[in-house]
PDB file of N, CA and C in Angstrom:
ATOM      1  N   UNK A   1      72.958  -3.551 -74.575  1.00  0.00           N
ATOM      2  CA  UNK A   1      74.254  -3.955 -75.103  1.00  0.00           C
ATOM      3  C   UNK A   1      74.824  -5.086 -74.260  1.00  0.00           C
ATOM      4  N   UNK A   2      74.498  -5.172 -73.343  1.00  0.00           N
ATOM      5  CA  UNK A   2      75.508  -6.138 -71.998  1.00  0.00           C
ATOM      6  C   UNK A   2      74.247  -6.950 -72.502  1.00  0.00           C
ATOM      7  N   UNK A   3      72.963  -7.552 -72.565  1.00  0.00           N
ATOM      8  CA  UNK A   3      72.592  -8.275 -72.905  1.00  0.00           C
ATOM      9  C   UNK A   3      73.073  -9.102 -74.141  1.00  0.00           C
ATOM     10  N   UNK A   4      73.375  -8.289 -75.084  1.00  0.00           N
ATOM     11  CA  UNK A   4      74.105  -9.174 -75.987  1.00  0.00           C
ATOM     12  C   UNK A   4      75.321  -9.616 -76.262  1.00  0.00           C
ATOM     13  N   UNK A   5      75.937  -9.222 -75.254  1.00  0.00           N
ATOM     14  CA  UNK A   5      77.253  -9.934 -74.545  1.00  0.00           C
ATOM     15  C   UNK A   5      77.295 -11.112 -73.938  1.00  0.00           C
ATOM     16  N   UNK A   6      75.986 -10.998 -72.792  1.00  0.00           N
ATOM     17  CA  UNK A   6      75.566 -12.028 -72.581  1.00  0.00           C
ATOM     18  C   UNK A   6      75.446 -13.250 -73.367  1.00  0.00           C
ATOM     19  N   UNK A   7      74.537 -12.963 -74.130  1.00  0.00           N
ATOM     20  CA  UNK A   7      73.774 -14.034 -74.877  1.00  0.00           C
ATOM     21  C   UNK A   7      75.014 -14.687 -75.581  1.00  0.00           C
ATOM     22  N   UNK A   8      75.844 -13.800 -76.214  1.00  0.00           N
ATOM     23  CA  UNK A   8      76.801 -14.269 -76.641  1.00  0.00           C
ATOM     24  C   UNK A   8      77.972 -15.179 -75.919  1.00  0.00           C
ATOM     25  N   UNK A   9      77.611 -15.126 -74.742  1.00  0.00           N
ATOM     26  CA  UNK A   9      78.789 -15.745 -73.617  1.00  0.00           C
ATOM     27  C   UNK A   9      78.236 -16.834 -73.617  1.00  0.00           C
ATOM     28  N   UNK A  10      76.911 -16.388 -73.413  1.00  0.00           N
ATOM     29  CA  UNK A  10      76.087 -18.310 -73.104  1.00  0.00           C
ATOM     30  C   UNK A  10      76.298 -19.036 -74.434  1.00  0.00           C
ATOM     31  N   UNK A  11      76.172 -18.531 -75.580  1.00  0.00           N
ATOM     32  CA  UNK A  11      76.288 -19.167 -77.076  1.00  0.00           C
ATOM     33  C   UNK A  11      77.996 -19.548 -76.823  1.00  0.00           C
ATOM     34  N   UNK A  12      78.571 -19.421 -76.481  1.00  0.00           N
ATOM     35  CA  UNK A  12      80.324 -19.745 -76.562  1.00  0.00           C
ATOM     36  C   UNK A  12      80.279 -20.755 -75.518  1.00  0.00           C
ATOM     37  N   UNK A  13      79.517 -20.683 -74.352  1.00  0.00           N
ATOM     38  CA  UNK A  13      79.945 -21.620 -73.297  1.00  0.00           C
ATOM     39  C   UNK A  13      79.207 -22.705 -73.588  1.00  0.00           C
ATOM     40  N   UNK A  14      77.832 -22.877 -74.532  1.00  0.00           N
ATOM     41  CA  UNK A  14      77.545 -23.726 -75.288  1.00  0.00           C
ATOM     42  C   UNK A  14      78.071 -24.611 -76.034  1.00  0.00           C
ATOM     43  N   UNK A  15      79.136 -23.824 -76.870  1.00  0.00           N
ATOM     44  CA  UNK A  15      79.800 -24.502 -78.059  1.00  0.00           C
ATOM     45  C   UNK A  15      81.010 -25.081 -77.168  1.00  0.00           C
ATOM     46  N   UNK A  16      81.556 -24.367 -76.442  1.00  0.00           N
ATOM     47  CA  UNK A  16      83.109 -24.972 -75.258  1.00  0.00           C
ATOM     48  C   UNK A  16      81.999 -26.563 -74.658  1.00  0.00           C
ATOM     49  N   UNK A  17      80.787 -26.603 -74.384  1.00  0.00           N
ATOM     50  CA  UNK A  17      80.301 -27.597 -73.761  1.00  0.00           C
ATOM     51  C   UNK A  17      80.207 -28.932 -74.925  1.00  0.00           C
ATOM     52  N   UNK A  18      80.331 -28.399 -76.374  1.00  0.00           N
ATOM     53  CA  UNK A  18      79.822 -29.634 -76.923  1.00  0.00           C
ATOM     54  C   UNK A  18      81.195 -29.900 -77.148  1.00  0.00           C
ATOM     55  N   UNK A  19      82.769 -29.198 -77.799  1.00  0.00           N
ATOM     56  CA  UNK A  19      83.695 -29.661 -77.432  1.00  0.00           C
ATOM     57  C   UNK A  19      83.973 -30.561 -76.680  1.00  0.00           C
ATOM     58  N   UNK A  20      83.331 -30.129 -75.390  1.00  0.00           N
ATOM     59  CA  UNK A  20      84.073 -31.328 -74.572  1.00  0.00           C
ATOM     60  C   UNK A  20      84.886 -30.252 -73.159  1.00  0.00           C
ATOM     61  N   UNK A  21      84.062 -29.496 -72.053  1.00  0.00           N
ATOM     62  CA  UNK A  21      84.734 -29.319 -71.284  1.00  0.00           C
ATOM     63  C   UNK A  21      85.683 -29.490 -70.429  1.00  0.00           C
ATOM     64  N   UNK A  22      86.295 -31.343 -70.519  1.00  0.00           N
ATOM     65  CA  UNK A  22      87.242 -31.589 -69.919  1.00  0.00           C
ATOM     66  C   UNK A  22      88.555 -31.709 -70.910  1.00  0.00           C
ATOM     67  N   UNK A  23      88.028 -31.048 -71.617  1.00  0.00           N
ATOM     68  CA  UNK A  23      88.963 -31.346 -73.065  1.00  0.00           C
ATOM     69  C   UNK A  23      90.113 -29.966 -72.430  1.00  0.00           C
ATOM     70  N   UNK A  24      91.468 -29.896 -73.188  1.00  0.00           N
ATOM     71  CA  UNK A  24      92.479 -28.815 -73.003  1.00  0.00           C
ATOM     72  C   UNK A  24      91.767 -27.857 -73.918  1.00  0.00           C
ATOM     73  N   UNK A  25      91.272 -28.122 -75.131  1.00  0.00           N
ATOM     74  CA  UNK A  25      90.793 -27.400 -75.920  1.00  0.00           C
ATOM     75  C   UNK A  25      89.627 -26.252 -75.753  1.00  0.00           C
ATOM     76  N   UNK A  26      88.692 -27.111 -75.468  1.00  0.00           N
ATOM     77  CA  UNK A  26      87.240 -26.984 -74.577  1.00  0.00           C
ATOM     78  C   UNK A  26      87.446 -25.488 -73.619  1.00  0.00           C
ATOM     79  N   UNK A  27      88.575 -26.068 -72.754  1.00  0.00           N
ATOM     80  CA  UNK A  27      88.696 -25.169 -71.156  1.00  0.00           C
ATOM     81  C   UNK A  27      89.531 -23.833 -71.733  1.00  0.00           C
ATOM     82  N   UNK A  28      90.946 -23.671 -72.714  1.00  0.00           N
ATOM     83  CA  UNK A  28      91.613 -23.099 -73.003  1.00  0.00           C
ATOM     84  C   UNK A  28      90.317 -21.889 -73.964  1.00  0.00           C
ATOM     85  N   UNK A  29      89.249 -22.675 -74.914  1.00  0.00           N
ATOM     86  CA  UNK A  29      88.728 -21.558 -75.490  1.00  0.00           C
ATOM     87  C   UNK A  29      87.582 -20.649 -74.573  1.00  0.00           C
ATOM     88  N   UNK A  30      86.803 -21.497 -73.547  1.00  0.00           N
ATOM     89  CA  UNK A  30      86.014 -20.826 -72.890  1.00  0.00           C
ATOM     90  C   UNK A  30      87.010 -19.862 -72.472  1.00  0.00           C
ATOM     91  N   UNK A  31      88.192 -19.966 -71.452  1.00  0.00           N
ATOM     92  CA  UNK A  31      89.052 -19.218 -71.001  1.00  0.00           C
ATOM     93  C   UNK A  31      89.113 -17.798 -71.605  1.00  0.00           C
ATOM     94  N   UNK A  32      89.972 -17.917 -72.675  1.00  0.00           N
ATOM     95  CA  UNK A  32      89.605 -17.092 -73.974  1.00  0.00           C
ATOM     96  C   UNK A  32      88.446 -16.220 -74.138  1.00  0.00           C
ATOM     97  N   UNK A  33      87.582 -16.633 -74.381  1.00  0.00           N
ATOM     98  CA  UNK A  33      86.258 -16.384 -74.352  1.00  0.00           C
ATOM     99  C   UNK A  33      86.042 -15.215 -73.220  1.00  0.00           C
ATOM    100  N   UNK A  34      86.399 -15.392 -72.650  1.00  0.00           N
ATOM    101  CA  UNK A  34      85.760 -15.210 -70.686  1.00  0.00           C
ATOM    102  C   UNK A  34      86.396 -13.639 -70.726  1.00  0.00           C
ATOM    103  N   UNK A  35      88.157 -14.056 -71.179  1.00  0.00           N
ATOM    104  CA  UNK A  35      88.688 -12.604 -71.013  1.00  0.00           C
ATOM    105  C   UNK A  35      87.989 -11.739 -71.839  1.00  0.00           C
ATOM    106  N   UNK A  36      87.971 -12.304 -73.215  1.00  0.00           N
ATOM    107  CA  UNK A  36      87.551 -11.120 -74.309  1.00  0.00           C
ATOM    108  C   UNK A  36      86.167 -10.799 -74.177  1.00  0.00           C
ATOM    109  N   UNK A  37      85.339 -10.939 -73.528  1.00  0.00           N
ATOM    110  CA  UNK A  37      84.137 -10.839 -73.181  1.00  0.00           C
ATOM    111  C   UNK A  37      83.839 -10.160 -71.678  1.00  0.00           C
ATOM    112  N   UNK A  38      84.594 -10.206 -70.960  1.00  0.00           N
ATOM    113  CA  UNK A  38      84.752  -9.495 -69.495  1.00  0.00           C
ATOM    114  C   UNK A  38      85.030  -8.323 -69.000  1.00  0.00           C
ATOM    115  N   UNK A  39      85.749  -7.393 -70.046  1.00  0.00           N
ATOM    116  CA  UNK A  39      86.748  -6.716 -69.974  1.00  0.00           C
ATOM    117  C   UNK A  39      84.990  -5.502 -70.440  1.00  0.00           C
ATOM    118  N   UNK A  40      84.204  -5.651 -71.423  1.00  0.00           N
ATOM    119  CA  UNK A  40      82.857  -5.326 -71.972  1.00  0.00           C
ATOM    120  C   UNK A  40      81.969  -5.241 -70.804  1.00  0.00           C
ATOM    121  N   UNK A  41      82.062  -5.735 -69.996  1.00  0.00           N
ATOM    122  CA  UNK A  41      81.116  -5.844 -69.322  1.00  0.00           C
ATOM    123  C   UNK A  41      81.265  -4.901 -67.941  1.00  0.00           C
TER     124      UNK A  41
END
């Protein structure tokens, strides 16, 4: 199960990378991301 949390974190920090990590957008959704995914783990 934590593997596919994983995988799924790397697939999001993927998509935050083609955004544009220096972007407000970019940083605000990984952010996002990070909590709702952390809390699982």
């Amino acid at each position: 199960m934590s593997i596919i949390v994983l995988i799924l974190y790397l697939i999001a920090c993927a998509i935050c990378g083609l955004l544009g990590r220096a972007t407000a957008f970019g940083f605000l959704g990984h952010f996002t991301i990070a909590l709702l995914l952390l809390p699982p783990l």
